[in-house]
C-alpha atoms as a PDB file:
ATOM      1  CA  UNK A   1       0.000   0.000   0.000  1.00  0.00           C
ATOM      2  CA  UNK A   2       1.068   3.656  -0.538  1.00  0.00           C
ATOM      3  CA  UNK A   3       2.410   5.877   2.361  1.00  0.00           C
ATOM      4  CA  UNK A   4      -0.063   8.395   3.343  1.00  0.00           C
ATOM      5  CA  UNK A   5       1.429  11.866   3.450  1.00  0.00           C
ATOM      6  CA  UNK A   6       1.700  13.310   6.902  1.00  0.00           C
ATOM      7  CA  UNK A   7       3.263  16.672   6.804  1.00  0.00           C
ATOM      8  CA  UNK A   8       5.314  18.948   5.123  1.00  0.00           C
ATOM      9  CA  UNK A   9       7.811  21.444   7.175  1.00  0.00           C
ATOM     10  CA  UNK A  10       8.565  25.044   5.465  1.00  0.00           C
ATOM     11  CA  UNK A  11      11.598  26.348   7.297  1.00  0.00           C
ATOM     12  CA  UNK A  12      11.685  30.127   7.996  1.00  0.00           C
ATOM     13  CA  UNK A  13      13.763  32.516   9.703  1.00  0.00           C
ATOM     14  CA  UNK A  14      10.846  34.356  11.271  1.00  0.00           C
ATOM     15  CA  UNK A  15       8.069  31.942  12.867  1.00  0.00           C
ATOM     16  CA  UNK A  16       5.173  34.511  13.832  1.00  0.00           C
ATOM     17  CA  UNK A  17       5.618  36.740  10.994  1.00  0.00           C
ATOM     18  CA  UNK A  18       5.315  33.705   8.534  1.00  0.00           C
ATOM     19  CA  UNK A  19       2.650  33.104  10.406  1.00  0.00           C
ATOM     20  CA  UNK A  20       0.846  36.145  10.478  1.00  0.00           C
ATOM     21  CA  UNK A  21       1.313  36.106   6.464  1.00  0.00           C
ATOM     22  CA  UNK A  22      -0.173  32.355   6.141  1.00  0.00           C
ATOM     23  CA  UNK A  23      -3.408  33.916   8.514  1.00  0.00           C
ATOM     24  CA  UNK A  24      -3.511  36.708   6.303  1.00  0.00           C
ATOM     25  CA  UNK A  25      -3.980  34.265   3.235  1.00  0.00           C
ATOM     26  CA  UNK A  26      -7.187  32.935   5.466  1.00  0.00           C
ATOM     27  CA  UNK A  27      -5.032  30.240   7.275  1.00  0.00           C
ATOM     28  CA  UNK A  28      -5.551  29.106  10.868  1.00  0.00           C
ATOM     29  CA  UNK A  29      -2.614  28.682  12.544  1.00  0.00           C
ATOM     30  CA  UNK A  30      -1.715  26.633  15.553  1.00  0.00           C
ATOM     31  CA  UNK A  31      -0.153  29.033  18.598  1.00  0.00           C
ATOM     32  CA  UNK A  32       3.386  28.484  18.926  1.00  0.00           C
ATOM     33  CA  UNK A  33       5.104  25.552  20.457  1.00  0.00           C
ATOM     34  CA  UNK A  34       8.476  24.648  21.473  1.00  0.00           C
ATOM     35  CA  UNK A  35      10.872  21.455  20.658  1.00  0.00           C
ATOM     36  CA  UNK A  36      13.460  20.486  23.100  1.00  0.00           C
ATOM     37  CA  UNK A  37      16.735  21.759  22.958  1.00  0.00           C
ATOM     38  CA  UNK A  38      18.470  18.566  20.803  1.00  0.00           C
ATOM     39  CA  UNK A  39      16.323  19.568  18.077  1.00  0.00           C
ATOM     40  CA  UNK A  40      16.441  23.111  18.581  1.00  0.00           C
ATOM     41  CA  UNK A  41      13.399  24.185  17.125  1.00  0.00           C
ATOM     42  CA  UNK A  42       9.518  25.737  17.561  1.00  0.00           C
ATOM     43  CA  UNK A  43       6.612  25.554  15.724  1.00  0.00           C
ATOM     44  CA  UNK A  44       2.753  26.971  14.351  1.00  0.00           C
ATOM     45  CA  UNK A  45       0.741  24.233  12.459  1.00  0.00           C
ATOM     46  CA  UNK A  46      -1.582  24.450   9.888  1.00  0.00           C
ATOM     47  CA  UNK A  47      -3.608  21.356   9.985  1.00  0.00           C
ATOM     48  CA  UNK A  48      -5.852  19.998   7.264  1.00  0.00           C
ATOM     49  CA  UNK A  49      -9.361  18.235   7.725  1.00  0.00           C
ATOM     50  CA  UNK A  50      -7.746  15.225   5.612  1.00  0.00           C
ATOM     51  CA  UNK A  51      -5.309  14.686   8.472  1.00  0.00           C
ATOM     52  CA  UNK A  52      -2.296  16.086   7.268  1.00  0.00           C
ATOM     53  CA  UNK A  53      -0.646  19.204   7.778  1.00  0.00           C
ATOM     54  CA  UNK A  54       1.910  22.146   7.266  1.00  0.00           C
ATOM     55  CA  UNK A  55       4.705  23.023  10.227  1.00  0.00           C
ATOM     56  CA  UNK A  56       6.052  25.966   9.716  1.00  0.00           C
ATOM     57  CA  UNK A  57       9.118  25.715  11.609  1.00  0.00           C
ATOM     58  CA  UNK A  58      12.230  28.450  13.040  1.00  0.00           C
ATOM     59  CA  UNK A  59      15.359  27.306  14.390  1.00  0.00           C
ATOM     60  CA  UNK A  60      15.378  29.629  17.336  1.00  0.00           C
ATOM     61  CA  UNK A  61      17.622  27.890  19.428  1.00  0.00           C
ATOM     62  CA  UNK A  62      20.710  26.769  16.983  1.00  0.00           C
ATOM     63  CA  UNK A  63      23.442  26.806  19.626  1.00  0.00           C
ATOM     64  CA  UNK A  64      21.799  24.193  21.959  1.00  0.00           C
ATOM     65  CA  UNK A  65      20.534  21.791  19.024  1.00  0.00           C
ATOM     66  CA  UNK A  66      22.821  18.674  19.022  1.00  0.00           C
ATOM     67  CA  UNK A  67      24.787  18.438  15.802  1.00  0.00           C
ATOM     68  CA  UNK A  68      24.929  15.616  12.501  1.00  0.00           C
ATOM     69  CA  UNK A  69      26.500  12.305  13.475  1.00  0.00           C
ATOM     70  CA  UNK A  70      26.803  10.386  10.305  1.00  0.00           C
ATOM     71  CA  UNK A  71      29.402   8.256  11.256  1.00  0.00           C
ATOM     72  CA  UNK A  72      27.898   6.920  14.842  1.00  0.00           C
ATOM     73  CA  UNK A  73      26.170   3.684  14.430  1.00  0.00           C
ATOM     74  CA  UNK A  74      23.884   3.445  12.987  1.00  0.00           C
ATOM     75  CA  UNK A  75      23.794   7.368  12.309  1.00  0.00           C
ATOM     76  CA  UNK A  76      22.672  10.572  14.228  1.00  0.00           C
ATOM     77  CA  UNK A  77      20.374  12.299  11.821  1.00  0.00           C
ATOM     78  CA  UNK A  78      19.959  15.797  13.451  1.00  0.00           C
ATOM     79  CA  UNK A  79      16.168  17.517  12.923  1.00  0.00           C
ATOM     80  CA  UNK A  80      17.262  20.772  13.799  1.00  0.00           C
ATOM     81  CA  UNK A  81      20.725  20.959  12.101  1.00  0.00           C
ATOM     82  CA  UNK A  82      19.391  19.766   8.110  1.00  0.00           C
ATOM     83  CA  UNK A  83      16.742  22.789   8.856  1.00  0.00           C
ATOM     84  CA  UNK A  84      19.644  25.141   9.566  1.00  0.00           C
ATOM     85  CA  UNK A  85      21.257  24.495   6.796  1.00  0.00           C
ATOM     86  CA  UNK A  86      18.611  24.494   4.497  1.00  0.00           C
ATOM     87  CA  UNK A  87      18.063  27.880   6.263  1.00  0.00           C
ATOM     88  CA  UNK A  88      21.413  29.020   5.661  1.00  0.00           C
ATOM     89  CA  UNK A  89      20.881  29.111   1.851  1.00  0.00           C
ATOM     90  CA  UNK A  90      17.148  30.035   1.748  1.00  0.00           C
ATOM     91  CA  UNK A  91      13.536  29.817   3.465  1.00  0.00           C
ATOM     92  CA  UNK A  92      11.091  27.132   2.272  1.00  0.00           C
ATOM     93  CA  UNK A  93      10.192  22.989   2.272  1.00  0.00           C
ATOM     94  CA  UNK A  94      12.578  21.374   3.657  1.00  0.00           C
ATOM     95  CA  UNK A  95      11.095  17.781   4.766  1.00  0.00           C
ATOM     96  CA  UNK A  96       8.226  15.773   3.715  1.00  0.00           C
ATOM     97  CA  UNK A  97       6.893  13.655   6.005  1.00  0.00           C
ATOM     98  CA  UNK A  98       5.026   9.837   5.715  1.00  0.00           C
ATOM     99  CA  UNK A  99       2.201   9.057   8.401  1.00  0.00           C
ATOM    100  CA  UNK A 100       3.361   5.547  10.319  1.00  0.00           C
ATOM    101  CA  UNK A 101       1.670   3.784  12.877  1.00  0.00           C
ATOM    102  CA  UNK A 102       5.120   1.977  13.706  1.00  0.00           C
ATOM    103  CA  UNK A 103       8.140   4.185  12.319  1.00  0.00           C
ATOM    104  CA  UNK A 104      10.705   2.665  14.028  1.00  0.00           C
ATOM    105  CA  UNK A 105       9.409  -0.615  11.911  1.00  0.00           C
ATOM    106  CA  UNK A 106       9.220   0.820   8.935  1.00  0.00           C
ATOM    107  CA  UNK A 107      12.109   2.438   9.233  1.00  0.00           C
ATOM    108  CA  UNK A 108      13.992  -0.823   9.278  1.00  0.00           C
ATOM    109  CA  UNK A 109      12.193  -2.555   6.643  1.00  0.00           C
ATOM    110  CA  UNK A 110      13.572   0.739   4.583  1.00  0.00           C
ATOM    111  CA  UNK A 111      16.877  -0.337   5.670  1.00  0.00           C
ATOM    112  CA  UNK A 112      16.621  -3.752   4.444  1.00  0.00           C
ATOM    113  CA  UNK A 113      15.348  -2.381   1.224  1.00  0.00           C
ATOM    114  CA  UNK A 114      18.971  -0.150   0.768  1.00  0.00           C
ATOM    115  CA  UNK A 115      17.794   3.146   1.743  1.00  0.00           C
ATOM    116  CA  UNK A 116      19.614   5.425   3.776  1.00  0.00           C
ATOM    117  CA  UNK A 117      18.363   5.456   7.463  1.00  0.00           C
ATOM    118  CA  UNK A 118      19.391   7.493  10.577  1.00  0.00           C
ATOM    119  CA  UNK A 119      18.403   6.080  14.475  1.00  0.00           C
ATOM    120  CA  UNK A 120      15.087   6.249  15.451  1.00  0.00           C
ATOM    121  CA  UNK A 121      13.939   9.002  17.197  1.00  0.00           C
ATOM    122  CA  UNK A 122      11.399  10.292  19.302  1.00  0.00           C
ATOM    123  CA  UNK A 123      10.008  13.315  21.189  1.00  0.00           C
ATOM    124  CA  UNK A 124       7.602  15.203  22.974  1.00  0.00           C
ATOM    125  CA  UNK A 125       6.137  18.697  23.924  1.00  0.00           C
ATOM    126  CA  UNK A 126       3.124  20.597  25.109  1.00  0.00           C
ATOM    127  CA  UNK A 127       0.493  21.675  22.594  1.00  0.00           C
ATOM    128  CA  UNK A 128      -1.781  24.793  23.714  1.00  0.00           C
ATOM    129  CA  UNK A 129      -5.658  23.652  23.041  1.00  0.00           C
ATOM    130  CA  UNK A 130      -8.052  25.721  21.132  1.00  0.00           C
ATOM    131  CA  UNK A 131      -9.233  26.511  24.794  1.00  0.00           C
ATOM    132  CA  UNK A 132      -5.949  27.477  26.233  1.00  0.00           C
ATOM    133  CA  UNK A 133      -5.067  24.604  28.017  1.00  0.00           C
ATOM    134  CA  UNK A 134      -2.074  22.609  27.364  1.00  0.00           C
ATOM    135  CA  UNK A 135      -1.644  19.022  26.180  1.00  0.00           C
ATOM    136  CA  UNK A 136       1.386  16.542  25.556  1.00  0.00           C
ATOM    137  CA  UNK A 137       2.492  15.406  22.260  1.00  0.00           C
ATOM    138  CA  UNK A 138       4.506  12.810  20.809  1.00  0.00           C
ATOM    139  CA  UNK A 139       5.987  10.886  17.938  1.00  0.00           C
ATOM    140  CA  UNK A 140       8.468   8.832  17.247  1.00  0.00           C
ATOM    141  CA  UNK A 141      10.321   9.568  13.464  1.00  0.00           C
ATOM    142  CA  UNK A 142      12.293   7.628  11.184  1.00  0.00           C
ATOM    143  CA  UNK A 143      14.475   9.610   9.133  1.00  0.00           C
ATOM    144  CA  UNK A 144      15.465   8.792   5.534  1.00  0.00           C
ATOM    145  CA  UNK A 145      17.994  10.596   3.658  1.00  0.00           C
ATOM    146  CA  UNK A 146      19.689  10.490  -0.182  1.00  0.00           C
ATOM    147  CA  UNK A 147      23.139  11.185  -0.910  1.00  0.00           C
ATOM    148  CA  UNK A 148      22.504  13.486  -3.324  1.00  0.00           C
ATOM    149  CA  UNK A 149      19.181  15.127  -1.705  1.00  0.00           C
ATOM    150  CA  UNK A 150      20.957  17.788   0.682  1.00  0.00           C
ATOM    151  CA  UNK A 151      18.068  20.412   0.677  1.00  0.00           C
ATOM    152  CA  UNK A 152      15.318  17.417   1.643  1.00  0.00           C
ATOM    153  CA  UNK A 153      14.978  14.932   3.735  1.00  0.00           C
ATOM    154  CA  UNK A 154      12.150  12.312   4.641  1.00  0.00           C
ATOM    155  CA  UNK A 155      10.553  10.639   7.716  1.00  0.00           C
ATOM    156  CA  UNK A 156       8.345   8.921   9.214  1.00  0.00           C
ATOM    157  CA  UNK A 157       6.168  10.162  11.668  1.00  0.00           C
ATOM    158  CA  UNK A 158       4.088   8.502  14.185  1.00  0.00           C
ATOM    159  CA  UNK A 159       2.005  10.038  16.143  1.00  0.00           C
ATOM    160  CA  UNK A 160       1.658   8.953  19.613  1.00  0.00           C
ATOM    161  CA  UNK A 161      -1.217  11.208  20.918  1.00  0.00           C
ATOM    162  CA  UNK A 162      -3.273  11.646  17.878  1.00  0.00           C
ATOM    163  CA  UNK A 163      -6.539  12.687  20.067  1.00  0.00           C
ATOM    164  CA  UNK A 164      -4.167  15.511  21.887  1.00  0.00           C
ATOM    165  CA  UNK A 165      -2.976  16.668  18.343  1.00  0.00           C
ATOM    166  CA  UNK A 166      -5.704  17.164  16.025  1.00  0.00           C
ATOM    167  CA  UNK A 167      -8.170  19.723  16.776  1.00  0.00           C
ATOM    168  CA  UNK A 168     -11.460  20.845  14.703  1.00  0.00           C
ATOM    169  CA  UNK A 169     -11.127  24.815  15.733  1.00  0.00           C
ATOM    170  CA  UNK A 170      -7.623  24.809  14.321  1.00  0.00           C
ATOM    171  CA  UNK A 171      -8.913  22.865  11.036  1.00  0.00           C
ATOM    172  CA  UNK A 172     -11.446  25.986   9.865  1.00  0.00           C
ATOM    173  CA  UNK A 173      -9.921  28.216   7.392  1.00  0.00           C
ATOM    174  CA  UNK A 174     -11.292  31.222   5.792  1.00  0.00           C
ATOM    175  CA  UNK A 175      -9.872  30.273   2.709  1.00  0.00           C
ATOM    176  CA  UNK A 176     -11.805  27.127   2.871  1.00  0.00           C
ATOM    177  CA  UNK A 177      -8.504  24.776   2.851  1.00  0.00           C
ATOM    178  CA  UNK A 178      -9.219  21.553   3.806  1.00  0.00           C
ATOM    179  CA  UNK A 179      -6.804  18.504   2.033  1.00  0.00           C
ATOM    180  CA  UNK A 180      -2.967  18.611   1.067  1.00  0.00           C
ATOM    181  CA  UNK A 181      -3.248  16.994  -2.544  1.00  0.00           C
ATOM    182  CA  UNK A 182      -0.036  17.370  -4.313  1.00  0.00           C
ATOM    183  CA  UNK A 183       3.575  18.063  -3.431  1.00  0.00           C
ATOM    184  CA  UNK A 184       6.387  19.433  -6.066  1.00  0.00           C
ATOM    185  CA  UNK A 185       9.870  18.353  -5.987  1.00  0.00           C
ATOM    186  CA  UNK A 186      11.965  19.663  -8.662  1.00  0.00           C
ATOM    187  CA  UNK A 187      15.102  17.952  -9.741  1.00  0.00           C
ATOM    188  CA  UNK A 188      17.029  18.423 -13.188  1.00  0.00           C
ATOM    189  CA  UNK A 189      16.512  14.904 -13.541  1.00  0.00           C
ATOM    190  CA  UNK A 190      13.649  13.107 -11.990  1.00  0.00           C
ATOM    191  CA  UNK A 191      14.683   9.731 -13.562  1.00  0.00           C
ATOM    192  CA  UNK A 192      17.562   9.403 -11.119  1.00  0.00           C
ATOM    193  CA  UNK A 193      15.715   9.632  -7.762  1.00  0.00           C
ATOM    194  CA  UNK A 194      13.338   7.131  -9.037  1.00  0.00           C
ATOM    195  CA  UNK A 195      14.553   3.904  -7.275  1.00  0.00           C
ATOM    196  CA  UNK A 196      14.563   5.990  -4.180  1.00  0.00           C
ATOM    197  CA  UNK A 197      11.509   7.589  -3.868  1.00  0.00           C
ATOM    198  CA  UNK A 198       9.493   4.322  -5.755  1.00  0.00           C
ATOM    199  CA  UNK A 199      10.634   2.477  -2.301  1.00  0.00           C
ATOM    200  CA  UNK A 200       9.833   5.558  -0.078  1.00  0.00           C
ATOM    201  CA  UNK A 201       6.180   5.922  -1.112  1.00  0.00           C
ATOM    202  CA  UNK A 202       5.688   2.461  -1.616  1.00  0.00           C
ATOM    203  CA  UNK A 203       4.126   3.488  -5.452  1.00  0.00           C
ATOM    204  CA  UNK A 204       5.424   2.988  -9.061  1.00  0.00           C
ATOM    205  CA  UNK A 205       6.974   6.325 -11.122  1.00  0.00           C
ATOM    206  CA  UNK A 206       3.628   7.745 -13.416  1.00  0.00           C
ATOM    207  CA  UNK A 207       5.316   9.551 -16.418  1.00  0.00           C
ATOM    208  CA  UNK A 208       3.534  12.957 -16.549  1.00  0.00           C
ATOM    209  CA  UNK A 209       4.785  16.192 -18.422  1.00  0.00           C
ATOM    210  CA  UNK A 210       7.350  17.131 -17.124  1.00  0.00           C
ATOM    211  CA  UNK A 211       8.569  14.383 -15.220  1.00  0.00           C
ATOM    212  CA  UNK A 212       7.059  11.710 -12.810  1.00  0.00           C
ATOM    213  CA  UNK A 213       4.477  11.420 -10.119  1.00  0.00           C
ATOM    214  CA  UNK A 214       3.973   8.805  -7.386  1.00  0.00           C
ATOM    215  CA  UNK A 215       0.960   8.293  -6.558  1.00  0.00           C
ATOM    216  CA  UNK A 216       0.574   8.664  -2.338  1.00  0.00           C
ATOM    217  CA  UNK A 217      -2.519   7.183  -1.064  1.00  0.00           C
ATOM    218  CA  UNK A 218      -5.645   7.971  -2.153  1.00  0.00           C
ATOM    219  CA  UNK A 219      -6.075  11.704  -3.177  1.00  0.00           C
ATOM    220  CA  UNK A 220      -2.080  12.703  -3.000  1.00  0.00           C
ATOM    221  CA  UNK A 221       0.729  12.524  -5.137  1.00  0.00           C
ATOM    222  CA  UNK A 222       4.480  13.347  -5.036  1.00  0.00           C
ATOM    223  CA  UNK A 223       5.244  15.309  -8.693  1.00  0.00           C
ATOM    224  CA  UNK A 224       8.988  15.336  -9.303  1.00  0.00           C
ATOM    225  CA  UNK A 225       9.350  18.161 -12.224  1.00  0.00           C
ATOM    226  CA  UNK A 226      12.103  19.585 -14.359  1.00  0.00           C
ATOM    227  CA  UNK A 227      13.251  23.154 -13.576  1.00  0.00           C
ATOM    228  CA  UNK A 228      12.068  24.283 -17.144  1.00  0.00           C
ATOM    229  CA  UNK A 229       8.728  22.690 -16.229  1.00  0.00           C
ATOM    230  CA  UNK A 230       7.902  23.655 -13.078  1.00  0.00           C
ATOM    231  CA  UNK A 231       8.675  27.626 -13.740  1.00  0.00           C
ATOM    232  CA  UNK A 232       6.429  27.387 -16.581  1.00  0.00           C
ATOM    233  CA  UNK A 233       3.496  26.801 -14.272  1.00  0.00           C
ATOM    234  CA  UNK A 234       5.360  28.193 -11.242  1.00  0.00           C
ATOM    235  CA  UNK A 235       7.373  31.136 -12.607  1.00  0.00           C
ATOM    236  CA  UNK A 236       8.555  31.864  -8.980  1.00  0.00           C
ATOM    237  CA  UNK A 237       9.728  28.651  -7.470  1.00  0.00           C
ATOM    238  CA  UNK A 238      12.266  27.469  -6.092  1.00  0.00           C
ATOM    239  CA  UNK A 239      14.149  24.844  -8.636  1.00  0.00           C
ATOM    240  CA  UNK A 240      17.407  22.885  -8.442  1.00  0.00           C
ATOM    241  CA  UNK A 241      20.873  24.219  -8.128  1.00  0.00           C
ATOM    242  CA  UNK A 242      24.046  22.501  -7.380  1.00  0.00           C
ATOM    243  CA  UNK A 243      23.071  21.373  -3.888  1.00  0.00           C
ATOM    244  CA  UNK A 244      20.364  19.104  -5.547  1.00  0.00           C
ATOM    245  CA  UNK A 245      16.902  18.414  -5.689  1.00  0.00           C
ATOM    246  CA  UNK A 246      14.544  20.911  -3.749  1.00  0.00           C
ATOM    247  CA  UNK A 247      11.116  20.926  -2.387  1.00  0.00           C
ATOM    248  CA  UNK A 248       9.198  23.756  -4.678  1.00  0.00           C
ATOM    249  CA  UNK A 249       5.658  23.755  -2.931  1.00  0.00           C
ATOM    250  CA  UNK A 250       2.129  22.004  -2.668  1.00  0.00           C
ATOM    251  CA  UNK A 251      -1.234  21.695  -3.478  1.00  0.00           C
ATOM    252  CA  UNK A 252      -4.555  22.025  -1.868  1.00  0.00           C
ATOM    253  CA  UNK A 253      -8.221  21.413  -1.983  1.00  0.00           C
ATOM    254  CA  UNK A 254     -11.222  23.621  -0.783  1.00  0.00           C
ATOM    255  CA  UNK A 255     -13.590  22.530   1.167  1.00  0.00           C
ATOM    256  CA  UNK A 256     -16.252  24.361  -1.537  1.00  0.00           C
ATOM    257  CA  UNK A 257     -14.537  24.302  -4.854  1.00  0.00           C
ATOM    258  CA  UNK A 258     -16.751  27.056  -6.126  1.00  0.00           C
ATOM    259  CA  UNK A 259     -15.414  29.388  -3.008  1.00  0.00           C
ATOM    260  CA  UNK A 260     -13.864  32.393  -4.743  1.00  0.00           C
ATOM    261  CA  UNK A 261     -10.352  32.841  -4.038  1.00  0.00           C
ATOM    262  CA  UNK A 262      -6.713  32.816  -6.248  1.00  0.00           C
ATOM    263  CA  UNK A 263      -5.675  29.519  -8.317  1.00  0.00           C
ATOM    264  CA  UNK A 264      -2.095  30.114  -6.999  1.00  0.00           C
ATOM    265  CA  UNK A 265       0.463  32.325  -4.183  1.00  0.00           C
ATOM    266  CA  UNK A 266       3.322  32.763  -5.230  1.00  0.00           C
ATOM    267  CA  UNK A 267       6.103  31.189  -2.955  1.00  0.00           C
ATOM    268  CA  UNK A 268       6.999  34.845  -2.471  1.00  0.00           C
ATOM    269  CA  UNK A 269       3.832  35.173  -0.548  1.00  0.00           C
ATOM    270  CA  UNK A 270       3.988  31.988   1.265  1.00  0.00           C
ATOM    271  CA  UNK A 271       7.768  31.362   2.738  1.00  0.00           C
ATOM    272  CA  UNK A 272       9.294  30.323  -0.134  1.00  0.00           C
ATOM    273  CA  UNK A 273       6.669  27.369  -1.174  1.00  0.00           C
ATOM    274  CA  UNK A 274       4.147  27.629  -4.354  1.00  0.00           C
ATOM    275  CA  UNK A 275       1.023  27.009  -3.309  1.00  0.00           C
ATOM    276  CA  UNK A 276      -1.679  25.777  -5.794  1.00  0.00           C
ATOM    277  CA  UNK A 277      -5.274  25.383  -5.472  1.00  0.00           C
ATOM    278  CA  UNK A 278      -7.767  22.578  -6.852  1.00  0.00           C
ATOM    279  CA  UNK A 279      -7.668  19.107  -7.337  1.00  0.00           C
ATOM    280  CA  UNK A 280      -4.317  17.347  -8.065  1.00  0.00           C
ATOM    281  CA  UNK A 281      -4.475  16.190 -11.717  1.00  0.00           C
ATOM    282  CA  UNK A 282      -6.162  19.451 -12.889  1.00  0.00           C
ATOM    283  CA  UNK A 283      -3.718  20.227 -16.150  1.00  0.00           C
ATOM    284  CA  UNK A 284      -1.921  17.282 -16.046  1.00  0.00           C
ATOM    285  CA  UNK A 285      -2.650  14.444 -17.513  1.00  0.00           C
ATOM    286  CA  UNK A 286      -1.043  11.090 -17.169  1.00  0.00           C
ATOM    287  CA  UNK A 287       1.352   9.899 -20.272  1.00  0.00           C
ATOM    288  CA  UNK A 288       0.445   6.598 -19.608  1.00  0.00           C
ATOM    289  CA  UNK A 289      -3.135   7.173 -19.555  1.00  0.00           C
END
């Protein structure tokens, strides 16, 4: 079966006022919350009625978070320091996540299948409730990396607490957002990540124009597009240099697709990701049918 898409994390330098921009664009956003000090981190959700979700995500504590260990056994994958670097050359995606209901298991059968894996990890932290009060979190993550992927990494997340996480005040936006359906990852050639992300997602490479999707559960789908391609329907993205592939933006779906509102924000306008509206095939239709 597929992997369902849990999250996607959009790095920025300035939490609240990314924040304040993504509830000006008729977002509601989750009040802030804080990691632990390995990772280094805090973050404002914007969670999705389909059960995924957006973390928009500042490194405000980067001389506390606990550094890279690739050569420990088996490896120290560090949350906080791949989102500092990414930060270090620009604000945007930066991880996708997978939903898991047993990462650290998963996360070993990816092993076994030649991908590279990092420990398993785990954490918690308090989450403020719609009604002030505050909650605990937790997940456990698997981390999968490529070689040749510096600027995005994968995990798996499970989440512990699901009932603690997921509230229906934080899932009404304005804008009438309600599913994540697509997610753009632009590589000068998608060909070459295939083997990877085929065993990742669990789902065969779709040629599309452009490039490839794989198909992620029902309703989502991982596009990997050509620079050329994905600045002709995304003049402003963010496409792939010299440090490799990069995570250009998403997709979602309104509640009411009738609701008035724009067909696209520029990644300008959203903290460096693209973000399309409507459903996921709209303009693209599958080479192979």
């Amino acid at each position: 079966m597929e992997r369902s898409i849990d999250h996607l994390v959009l790095a920025t330098r300035e939490l609240d006022a990314l924040a304040g921009r993504y509830e000006a664009l008729g977002f509601t956003v989750t009040p802030r919350a804080a990691h632990n000090d390995e990772m280094g981190t805090s973050n404002r959700l914007v969670q999705l009625r389909d059960g995924a979700f957006i973390e928009l995500l500042e490194v405000d504590r980067p001389n506390r978070l606990l550094a890279h260990d690739m050569v420990a056994l088996p490896p120290y994958f560090s949350f906080g320091a791949h989102n500092l670097e990414v930060l270090s050359q620009r604000e945007g995606l930066s991880m996708l996540a997978f939903k898991s209901l047993d990462a650290w298991g998963e996360l070993e059968d990816l092993a076994r299948a030649g991908l590279q894996t990092s420990a398993p990890f785990s954490f918690a932290r308090r989450a403020r409730q719609p009604d002030g009060s505050e909650l605990e979190v937790a997940f456990r993550l698997g981390f999968v990396t490529h070689p040749d992927m510096p600027q995005v990494s994968f995990f798996l997340c499970e989440n512990r607490y699901p009932k603690n996480f997921w509230k229906p005040d934080f899932q009404q936006h304005t804008n009438g957002a309600q599913a994540l359906s697509a997610i753009y990852l632009c590589a000068r050639e998608p060909h070459l990540y295939d083997s990877f992300l085929a065993a990742l997602t669990n789902s065969p490479a779709h040629p599309v124009d452009g490039g490839l999707l794989y198909r992620v559960d029902i309703g989502h789908g991982l596009f990997v597009f050509t620079p050329d391609y994905l600045r002709s329907i995304a003049p402003d993205a963010t496409v792939e240099t010299d440090r490799g592939p990069v995570l250009s933006g998403f997709r979602l779906n309104r509640f009411d697709q009738t609701q008035d509102g724009p067909l696209a924000i520029p990644a300008a306008e959203a903290g460096g990701a693209f973000i399309f509206w409507g459903d996921v095939t709209a303009g693209l239709p599958l080479k192979d049918g």
